[in-house]
C-alpha atoms as a PDB file:
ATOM      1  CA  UNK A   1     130.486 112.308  84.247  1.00  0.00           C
ATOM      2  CA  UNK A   2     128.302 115.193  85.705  1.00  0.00           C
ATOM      3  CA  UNK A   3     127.175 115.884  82.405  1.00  0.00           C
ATOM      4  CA  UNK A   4     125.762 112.297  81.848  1.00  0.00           C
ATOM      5  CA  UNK A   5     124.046 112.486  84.955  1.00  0.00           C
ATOM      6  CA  UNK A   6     122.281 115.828  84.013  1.00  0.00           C
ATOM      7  CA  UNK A   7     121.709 114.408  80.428  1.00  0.00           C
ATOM      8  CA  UNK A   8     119.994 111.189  82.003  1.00  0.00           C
ATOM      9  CA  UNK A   9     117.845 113.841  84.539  1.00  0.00           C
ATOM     10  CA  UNK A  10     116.993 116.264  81.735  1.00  0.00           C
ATOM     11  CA  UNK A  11     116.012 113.221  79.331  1.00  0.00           C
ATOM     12  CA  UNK A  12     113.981 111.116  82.302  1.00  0.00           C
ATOM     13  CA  UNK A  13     113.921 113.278  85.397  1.00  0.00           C
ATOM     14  CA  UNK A  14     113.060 110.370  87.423  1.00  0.00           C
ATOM     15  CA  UNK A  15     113.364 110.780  91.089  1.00  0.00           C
ATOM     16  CA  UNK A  16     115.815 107.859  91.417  1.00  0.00           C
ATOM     17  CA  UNK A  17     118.067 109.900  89.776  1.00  0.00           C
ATOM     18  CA  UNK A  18     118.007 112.663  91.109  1.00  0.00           C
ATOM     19  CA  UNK A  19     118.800 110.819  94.705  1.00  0.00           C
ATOM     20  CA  UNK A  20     122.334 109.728  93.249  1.00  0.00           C
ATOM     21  CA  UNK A  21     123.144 112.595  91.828  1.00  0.00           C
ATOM     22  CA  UNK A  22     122.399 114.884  95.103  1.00  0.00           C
ATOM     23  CA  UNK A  23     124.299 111.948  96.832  1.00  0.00           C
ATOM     24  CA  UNK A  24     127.379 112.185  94.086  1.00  0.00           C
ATOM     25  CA  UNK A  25     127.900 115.845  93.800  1.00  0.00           C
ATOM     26  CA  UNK A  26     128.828 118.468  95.522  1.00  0.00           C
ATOM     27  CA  UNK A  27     126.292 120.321  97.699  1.00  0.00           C
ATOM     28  CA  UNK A  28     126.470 122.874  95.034  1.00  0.00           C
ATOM     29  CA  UNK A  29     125.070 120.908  92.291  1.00  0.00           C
ATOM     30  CA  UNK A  30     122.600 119.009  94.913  1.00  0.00           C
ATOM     31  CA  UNK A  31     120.908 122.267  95.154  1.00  0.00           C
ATOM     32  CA  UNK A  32     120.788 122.731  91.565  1.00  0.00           C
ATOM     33  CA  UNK A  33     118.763 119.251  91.274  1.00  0.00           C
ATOM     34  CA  UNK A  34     116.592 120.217  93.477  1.00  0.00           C
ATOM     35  CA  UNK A  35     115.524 123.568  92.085  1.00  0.00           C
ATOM     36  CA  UNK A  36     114.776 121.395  89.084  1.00  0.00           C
ATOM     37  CA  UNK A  37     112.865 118.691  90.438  1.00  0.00           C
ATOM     38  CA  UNK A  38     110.616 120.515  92.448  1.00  0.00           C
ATOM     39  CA  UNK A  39     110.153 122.820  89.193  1.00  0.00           C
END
């Protein structure tokens, strides 16, 4: 499942998104979303 999510961030990288998937995983992975959208 997490690996959907970062296929479907790294293939559209839309915003939306990335707001589920900080909201789904664990603060861990939220920070690694973040990195990359602000990248």
């Amino acid at each position: 499942m997490y690996l959907f999510l970062f296929f479907l961030l790294f293939s559209g990288g839309s915003l939306s998104l990335a707001l589920i998937t900080r909201g789904v995983t664990l603060p861990f992975h939220g920070r690694i979303v973040r990195a990359f959208v602000n990248s």
